[in-house]
PDB file of N, CA and C in Angstrom:
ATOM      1  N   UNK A   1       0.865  -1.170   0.000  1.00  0.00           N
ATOM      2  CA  UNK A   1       0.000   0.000   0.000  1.00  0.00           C
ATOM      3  C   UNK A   1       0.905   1.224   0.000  1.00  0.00           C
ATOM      4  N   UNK A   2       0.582   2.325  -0.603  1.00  0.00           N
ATOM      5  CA  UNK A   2       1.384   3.836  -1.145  1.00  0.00           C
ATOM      6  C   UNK A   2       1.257   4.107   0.339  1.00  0.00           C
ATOM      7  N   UNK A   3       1.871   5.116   0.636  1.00  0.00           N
ATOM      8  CA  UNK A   3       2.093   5.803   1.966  1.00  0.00           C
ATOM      9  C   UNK A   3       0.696   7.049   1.666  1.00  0.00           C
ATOM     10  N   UNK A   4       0.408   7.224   0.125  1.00  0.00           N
ATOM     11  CA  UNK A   4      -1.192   8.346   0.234  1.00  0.00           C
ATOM     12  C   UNK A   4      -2.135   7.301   0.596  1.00  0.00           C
ATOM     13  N   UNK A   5      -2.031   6.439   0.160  1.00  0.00           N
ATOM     14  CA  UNK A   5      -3.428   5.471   0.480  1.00  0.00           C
ATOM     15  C   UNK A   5      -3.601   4.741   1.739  1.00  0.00           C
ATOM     16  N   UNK A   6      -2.522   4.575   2.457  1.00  0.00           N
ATOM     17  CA  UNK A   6      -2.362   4.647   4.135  1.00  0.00           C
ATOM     18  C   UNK A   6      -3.251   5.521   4.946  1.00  0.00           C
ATOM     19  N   UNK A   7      -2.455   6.714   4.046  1.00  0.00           N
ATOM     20  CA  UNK A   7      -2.934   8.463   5.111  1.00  0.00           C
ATOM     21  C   UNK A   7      -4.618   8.134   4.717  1.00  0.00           C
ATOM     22  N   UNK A   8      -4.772   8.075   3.379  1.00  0.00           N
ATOM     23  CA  UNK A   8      -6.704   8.406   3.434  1.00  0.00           C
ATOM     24  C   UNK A   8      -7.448   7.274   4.288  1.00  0.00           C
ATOM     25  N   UNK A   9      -6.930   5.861   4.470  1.00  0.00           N
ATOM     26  CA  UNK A   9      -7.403   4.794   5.228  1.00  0.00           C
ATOM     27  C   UNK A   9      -7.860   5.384   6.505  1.00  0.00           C
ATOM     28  N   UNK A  10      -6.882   6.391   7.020  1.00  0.00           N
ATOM     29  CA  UNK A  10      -6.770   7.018   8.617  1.00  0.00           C
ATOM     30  C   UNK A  10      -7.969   7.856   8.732  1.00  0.00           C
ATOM     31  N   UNK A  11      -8.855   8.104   9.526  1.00  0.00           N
ATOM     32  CA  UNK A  11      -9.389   9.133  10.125  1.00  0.00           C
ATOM     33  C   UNK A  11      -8.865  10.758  10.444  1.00  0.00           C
ATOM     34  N   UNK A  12      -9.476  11.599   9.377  1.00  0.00           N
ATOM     35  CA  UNK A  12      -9.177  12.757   9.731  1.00  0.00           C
ATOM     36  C   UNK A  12      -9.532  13.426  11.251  1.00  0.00           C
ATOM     37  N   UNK A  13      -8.344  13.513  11.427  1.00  0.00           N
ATOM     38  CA  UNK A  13      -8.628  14.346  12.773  1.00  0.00           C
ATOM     39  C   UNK A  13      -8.950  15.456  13.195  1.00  0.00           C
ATOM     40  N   UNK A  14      -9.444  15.895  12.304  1.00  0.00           N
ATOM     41  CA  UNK A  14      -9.797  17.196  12.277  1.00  0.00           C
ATOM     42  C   UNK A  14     -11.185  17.524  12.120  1.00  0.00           C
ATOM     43  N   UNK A  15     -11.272  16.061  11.600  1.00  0.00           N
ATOM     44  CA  UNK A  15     -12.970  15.989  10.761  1.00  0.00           C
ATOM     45  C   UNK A  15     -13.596  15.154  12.371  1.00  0.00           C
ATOM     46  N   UNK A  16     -13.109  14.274  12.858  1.00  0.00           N
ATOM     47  CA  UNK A  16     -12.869  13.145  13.792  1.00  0.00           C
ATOM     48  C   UNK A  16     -13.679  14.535  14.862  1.00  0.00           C
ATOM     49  N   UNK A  17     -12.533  15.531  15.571  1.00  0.00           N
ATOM     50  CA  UNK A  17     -12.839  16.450  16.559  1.00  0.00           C
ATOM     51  C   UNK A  17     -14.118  17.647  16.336  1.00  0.00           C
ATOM     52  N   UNK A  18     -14.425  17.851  14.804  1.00  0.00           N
ATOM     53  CA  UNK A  18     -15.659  18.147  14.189  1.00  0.00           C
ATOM     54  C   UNK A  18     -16.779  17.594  14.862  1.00  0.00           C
ATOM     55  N   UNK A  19     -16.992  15.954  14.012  1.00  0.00           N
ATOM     56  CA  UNK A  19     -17.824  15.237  15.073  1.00  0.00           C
ATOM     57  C   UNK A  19     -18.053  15.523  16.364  1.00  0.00           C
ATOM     58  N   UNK A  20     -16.961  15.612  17.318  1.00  0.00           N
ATOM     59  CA  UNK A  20     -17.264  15.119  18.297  1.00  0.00           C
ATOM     60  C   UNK A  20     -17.768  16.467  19.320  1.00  0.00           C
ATOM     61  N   UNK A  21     -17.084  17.699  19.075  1.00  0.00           N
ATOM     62  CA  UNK A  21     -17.617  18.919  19.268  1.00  0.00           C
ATOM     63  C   UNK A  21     -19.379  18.925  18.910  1.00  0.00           C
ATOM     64  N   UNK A  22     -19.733  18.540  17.675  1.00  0.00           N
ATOM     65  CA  UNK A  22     -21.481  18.581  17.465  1.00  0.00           C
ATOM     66  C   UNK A  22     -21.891  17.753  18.359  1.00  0.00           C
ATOM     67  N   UNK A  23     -21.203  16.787  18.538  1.00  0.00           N
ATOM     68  CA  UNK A  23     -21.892  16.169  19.262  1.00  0.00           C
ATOM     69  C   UNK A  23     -22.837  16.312  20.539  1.00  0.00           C
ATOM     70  N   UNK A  24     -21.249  16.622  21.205  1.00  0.00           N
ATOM     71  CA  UNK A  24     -21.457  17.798  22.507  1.00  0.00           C
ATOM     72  C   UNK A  24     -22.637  18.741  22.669  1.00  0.00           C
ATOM     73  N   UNK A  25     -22.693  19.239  21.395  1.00  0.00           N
ATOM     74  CA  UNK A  25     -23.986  20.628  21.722  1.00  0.00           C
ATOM     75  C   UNK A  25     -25.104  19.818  21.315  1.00  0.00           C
ATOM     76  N   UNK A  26     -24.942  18.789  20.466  1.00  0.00           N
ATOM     77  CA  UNK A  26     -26.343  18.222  20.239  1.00  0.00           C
ATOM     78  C   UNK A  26     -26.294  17.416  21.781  1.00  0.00           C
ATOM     79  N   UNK A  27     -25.626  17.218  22.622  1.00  0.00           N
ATOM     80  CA  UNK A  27     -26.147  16.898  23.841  1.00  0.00           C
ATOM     81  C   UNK A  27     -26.394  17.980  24.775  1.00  0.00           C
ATOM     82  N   UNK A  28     -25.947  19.041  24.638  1.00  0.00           N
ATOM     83  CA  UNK A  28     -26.102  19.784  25.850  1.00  0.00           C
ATOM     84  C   UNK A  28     -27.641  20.668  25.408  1.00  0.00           C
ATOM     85  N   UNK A  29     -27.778  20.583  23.996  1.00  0.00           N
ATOM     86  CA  UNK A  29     -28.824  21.197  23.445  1.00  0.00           C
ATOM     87  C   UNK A  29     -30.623  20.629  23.756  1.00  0.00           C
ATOM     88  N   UNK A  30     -30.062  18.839  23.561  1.00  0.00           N
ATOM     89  CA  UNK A  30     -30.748  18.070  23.879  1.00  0.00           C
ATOM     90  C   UNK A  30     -31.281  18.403  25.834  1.00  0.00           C
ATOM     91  N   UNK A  31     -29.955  17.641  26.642  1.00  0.00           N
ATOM     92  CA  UNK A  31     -30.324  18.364  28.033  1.00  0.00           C
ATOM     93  C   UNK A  31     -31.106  19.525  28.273  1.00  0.00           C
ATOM     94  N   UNK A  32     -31.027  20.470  27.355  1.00  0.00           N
ATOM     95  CA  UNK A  32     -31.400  21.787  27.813  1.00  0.00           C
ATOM     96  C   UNK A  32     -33.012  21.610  27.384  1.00  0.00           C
ATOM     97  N   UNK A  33     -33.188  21.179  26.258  1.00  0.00           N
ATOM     98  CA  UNK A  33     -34.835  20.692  25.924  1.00  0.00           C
ATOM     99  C   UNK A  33     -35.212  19.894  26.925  1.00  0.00           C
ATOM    100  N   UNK A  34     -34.796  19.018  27.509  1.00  0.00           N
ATOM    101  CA  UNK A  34     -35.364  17.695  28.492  1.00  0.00           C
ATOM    102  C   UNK A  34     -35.644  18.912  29.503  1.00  0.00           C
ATOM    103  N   UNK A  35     -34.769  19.732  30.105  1.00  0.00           N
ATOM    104  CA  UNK A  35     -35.125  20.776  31.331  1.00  0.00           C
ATOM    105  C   UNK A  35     -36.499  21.357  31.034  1.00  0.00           C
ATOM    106  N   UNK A  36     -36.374  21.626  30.211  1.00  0.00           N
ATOM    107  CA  UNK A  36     -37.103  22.797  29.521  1.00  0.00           C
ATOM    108  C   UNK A  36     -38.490  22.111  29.442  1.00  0.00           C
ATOM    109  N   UNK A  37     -38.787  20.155  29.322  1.00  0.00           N
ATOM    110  CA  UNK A  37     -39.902  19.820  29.044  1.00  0.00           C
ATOM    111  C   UNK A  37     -40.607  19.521  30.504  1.00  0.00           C
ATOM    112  N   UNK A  38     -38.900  19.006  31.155  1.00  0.00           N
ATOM    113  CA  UNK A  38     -39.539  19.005  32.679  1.00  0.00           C
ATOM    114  C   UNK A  38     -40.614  20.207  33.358  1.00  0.00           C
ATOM    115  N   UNK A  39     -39.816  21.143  33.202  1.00  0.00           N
ATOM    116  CA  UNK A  39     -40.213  22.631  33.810  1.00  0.00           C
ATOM    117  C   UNK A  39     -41.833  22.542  33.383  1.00  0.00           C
ATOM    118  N   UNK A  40     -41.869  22.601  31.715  1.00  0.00           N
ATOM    119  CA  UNK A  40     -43.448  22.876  31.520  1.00  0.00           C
ATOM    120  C   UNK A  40     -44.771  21.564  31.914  1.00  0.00           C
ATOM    121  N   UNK A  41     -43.962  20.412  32.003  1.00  0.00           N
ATOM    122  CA  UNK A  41     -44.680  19.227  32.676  1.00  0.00           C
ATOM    123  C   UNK A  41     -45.075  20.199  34.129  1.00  0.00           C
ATOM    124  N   UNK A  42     -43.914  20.095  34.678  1.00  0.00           N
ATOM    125  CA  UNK A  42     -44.613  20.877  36.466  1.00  0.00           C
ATOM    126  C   UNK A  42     -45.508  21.539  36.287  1.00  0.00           C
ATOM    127  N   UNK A  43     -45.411  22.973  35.364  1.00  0.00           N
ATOM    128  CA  UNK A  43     -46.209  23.998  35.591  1.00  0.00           C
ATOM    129  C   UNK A  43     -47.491  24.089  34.945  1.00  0.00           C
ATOM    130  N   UNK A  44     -47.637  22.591  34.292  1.00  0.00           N
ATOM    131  CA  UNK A  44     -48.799  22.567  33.773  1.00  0.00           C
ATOM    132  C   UNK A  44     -49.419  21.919  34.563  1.00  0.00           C
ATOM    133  N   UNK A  45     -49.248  20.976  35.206  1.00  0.00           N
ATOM    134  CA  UNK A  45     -49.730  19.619  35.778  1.00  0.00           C
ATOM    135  C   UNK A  45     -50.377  19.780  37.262  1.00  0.00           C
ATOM    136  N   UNK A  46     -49.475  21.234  38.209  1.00  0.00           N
ATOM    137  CA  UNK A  46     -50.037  21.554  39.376  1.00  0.00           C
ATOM    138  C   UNK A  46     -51.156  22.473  39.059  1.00  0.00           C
ATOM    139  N   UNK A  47     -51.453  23.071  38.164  1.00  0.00           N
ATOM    140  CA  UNK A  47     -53.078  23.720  38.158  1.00  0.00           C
ATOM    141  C   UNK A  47     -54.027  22.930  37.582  1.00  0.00           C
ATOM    142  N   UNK A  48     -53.454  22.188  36.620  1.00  0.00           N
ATOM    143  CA  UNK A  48     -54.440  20.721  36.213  1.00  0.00           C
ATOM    144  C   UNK A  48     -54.627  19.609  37.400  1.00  0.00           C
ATOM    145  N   UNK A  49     -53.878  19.263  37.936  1.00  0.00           N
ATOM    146  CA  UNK A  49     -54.354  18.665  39.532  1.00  0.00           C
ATOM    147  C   UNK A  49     -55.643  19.727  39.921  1.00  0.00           C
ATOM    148  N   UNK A  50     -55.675  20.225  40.068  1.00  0.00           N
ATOM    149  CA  UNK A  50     -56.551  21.330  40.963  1.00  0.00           C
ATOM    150  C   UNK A  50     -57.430  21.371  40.025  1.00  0.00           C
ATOM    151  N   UNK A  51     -57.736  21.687  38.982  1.00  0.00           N
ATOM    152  CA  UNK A  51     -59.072  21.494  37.985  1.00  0.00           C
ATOM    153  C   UNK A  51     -59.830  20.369  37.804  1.00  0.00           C
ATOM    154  N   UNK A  52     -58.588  19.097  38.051  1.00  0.00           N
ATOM    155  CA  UNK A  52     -59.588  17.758  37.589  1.00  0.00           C
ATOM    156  C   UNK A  52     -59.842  17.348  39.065  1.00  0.00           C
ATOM    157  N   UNK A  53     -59.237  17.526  40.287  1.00  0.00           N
ATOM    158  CA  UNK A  53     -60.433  17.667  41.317  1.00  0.00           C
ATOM    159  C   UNK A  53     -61.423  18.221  41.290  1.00  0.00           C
ATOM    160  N   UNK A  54     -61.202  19.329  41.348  1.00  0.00           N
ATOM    161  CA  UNK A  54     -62.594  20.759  41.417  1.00  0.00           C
ATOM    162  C   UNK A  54     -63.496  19.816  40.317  1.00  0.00           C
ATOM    163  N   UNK A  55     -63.446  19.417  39.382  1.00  0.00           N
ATOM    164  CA  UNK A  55     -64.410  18.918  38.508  1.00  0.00           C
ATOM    165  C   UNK A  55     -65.045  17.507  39.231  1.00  0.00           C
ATOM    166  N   UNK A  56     -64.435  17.193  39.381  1.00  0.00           N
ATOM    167  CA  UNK A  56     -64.924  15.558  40.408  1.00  0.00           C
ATOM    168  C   UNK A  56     -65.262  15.860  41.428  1.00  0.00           C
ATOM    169  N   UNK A  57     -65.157  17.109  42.336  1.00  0.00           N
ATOM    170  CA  UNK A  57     -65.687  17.149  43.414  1.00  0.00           C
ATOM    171  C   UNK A  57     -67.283  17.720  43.049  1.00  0.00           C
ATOM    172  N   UNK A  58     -67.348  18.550  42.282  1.00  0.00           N
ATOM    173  CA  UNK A  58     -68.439  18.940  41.688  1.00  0.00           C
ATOM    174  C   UNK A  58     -69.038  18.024  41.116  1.00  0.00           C
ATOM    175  N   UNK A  59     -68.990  16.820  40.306  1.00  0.00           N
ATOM    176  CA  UNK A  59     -69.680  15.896  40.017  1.00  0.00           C
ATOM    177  C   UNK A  59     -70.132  15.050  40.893  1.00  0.00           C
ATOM    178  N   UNK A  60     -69.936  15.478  42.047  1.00  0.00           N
ATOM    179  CA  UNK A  60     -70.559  14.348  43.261  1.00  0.00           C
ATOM    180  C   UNK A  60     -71.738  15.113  44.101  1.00  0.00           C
ATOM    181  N   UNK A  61     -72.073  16.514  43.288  1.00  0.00           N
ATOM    182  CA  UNK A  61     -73.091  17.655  44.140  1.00  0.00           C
ATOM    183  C   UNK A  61     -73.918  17.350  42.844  1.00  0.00           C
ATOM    184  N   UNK A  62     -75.369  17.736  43.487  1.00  0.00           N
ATOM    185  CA  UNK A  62     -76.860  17.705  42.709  1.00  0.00           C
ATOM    186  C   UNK A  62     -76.288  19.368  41.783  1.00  0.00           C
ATOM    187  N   UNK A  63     -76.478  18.651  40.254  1.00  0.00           N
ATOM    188  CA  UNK A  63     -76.160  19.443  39.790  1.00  0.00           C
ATOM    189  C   UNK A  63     -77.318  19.335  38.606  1.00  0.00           C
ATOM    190  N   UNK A  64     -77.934  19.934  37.572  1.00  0.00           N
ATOM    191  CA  UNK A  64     -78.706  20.715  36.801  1.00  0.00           C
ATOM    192  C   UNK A  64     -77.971  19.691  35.653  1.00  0.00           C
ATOM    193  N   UNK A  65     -79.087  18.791  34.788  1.00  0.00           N
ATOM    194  CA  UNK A  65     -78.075  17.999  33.346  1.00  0.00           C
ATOM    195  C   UNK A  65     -77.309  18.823  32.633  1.00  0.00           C
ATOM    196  N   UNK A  66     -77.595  20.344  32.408  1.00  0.00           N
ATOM    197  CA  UNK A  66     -76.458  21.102  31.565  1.00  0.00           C
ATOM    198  C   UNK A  66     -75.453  21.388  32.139  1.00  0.00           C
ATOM    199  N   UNK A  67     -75.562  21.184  33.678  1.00  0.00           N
ATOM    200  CA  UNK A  67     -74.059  22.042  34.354  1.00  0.00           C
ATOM    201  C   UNK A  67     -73.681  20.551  34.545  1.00  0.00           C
ATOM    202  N   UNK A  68     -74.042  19.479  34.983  1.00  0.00           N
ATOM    203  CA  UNK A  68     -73.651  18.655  34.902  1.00  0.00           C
ATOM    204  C   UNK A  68     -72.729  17.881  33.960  1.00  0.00           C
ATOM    205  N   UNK A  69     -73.052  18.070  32.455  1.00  0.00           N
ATOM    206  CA  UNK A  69     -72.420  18.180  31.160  1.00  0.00           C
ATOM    207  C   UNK A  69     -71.588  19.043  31.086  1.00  0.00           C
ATOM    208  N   UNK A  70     -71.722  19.837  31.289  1.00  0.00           N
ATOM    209  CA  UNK A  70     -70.314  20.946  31.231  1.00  0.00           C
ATOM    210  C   UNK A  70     -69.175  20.636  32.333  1.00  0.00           C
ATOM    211  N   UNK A  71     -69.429  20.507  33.701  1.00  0.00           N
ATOM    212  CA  UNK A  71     -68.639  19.773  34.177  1.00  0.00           C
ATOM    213  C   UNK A  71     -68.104  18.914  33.631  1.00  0.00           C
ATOM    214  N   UNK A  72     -68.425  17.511  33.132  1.00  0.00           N
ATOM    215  CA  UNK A  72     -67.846  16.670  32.730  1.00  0.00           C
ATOM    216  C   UNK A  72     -66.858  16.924  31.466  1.00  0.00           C
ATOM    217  N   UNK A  73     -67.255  17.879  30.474  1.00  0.00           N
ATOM    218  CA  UNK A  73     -66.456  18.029  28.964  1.00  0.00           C
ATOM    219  C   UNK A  73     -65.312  18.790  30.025  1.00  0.00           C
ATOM    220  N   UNK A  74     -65.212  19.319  31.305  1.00  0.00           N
ATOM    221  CA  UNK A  74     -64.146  20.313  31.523  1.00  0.00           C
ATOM    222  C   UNK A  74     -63.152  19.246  31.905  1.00  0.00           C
ATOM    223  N   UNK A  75     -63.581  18.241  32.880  1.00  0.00           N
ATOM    224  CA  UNK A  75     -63.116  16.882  33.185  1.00  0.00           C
ATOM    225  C   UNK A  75     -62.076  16.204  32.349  1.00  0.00           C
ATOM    226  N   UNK A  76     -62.932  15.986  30.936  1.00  0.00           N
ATOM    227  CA  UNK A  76     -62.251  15.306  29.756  1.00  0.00           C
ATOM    228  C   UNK A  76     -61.475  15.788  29.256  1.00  0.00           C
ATOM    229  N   UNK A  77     -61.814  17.153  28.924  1.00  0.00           N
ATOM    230  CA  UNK A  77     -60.591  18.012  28.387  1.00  0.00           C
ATOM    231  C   UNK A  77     -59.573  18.244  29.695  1.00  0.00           C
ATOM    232  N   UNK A  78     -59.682  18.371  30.473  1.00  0.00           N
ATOM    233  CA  UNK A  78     -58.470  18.463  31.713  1.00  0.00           C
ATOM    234  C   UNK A  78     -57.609  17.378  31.826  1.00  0.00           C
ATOM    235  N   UNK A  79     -58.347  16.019  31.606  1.00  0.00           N
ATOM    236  CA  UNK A  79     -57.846  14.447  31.362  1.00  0.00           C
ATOM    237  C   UNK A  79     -56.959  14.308  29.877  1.00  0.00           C
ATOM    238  N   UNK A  80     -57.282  14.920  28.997  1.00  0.00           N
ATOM    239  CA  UNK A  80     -56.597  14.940  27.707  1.00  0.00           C
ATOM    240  C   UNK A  80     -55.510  15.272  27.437  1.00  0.00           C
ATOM    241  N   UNK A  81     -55.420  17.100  28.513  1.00  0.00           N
ATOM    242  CA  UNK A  81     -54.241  17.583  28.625  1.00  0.00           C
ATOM    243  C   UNK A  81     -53.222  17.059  29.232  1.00  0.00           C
ATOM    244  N   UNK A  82     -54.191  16.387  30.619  1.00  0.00           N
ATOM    245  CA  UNK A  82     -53.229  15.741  31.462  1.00  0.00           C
ATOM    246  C   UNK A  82     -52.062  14.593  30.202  1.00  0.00           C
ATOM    247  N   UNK A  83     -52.953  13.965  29.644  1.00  0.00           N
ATOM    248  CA  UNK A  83     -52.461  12.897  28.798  1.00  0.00           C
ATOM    249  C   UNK A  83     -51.395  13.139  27.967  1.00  0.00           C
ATOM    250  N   UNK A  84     -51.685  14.509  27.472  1.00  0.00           N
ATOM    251  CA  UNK A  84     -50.494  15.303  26.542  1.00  0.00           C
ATOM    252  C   UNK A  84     -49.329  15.761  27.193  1.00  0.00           C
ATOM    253  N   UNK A  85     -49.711  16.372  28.378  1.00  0.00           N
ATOM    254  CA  UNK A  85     -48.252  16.613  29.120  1.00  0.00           C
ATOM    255  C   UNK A  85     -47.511  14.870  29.753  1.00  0.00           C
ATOM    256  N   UNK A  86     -47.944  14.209  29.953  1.00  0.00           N
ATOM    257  CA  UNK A  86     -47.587  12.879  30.153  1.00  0.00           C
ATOM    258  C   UNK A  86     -46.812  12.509  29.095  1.00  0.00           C
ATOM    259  N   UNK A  87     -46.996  12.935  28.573  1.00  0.00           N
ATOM    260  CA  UNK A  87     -46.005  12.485  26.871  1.00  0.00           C
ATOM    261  C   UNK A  87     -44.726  12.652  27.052  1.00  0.00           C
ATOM    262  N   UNK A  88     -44.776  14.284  27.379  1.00  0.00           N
ATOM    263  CA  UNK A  88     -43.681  15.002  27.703  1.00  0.00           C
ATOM    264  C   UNK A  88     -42.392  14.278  28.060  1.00  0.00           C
ATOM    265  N   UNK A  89     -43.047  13.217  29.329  1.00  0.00           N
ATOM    266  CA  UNK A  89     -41.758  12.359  30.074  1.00  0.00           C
ATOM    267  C   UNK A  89     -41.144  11.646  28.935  1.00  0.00           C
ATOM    268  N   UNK A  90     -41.203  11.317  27.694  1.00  0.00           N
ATOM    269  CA  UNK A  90     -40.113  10.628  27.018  1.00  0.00           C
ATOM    270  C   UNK A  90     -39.053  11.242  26.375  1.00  0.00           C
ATOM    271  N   UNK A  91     -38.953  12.779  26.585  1.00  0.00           N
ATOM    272  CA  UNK A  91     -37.899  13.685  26.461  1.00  0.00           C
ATOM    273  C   UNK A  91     -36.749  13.459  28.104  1.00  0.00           C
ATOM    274  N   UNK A  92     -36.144  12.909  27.541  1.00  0.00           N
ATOM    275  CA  UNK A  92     -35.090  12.991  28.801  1.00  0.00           C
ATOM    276  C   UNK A  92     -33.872  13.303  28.399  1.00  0.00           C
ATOM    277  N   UNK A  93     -33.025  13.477  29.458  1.00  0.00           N
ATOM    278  CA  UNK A  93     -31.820  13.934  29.047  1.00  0.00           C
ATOM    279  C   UNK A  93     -30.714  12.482  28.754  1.00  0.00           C
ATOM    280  N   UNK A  94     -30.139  13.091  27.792  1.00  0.00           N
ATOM    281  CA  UNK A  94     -29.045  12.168  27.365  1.00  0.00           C
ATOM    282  C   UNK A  94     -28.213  11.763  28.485  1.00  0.00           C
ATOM    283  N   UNK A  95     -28.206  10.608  28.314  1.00  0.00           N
ATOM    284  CA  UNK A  95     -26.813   9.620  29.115  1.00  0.00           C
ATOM    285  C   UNK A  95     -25.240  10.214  28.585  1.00  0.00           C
ATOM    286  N   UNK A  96     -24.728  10.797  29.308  1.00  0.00           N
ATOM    287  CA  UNK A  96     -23.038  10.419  28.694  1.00  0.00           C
ATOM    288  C   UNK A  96     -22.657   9.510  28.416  1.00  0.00           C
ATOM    289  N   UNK A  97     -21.712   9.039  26.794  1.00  0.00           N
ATOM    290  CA  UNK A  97     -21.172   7.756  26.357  1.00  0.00           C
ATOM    291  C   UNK A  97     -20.100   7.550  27.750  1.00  0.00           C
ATOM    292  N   UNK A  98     -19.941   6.542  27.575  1.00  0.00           N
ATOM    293  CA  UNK A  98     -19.364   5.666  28.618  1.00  0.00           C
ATOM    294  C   UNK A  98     -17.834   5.756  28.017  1.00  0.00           C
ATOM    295  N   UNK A  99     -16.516   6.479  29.184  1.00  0.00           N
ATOM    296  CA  UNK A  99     -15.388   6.664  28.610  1.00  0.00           C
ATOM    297  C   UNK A  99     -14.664   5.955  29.637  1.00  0.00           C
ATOM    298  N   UNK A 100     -13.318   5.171  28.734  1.00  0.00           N
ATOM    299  CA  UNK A 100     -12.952   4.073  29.922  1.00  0.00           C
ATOM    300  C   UNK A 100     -11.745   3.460  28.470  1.00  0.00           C
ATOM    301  N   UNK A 101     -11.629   4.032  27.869  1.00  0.00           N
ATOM    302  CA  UNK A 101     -10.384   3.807  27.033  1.00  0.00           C
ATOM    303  C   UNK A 101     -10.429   2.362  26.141  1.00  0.00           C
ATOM    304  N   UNK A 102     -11.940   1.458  27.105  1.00  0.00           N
ATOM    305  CA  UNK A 102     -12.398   0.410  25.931  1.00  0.00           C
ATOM    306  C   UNK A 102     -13.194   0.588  24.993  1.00  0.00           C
ATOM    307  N   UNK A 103     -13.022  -0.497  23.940  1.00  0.00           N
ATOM    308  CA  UNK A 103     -13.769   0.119  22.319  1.00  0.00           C
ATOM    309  C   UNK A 103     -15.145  -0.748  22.872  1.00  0.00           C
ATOM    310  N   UNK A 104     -16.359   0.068  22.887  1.00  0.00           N
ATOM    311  CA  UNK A 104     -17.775  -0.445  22.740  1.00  0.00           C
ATOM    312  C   UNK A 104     -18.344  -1.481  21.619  1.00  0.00           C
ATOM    313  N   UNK A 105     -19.013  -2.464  22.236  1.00  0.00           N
ATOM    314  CA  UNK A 105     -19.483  -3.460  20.888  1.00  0.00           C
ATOM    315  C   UNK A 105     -20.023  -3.007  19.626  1.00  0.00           C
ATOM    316  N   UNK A 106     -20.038  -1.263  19.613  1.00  0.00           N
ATOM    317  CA  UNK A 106     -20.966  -0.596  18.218  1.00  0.00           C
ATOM    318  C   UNK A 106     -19.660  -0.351  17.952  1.00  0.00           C
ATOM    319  N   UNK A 107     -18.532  -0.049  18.581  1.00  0.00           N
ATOM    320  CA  UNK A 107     -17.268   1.245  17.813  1.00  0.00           C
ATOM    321  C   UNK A 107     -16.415   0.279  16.955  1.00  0.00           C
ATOM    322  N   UNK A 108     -16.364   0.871  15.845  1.00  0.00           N
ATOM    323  CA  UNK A 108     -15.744   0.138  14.809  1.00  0.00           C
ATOM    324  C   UNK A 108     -14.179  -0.606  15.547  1.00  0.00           C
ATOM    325  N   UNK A 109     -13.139  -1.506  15.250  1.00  0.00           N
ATOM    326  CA  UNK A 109     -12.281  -1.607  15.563  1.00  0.00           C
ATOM    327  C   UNK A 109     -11.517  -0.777  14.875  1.00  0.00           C
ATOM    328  N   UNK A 110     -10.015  -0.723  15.896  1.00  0.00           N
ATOM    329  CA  UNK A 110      -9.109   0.731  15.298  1.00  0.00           C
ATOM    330  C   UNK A 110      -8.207   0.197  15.237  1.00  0.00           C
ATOM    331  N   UNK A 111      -7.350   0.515  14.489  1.00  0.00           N
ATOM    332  CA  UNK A 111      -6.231  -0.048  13.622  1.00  0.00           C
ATOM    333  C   UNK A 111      -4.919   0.806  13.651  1.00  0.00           C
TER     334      UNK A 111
END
């Protein structure tokens, strides 16, 4: 093998530290969204607690079939949202790759 066709076999290192810099912000970018989904999970979820009681506690008082109905659609829709912010939890924050100077069963072997 030529000593050029050696060098291109190799990993640019330059391109190599490219990678690994994006990487970085696509994790810290990522983290910063997971915060960010946490935060609006909380601040949605403690006044929705308090609505889908207030609605169930009210559905247990003699109530009028239209207020009665309206109660309940406030219920469902409070239950829906709840359901949508529940979602939320599969935004989490990234794991750090695991550094320990061994090659992982995905990392190509290095030569």
């Amino acid at each position: 093998m030529s000593e050029n066709e050696a060098r291109s076999s190799e990993p640019d290192a330059g391109g190599v530290e490219h990678l690994r810099r994006c990487a970085e912000e696509c994790q810290a970018r990522l983290a910063e969204f997971a915060e960010l989904a946490a935060h609006v999970r909380h601040e949605i979820n403690n006044p929705l607690t308090g609505l889908i009681g207030q609605s169930q506690l009210l559905l247990r008082e003699e109530l009028s079939d239209t207020a009665r109905r309206r109660v309940k659609t406030i219920e469902q829709l409070a239950n829906r949202i709840r359901d949508t912010v529940a979602s939320l939890r599969e935004i989490q924050t990234p794991q750090p790759a695991a550094r320990g100077g061994t090659e992982g069963a995905t990392d190509p072997p290095r030569h």
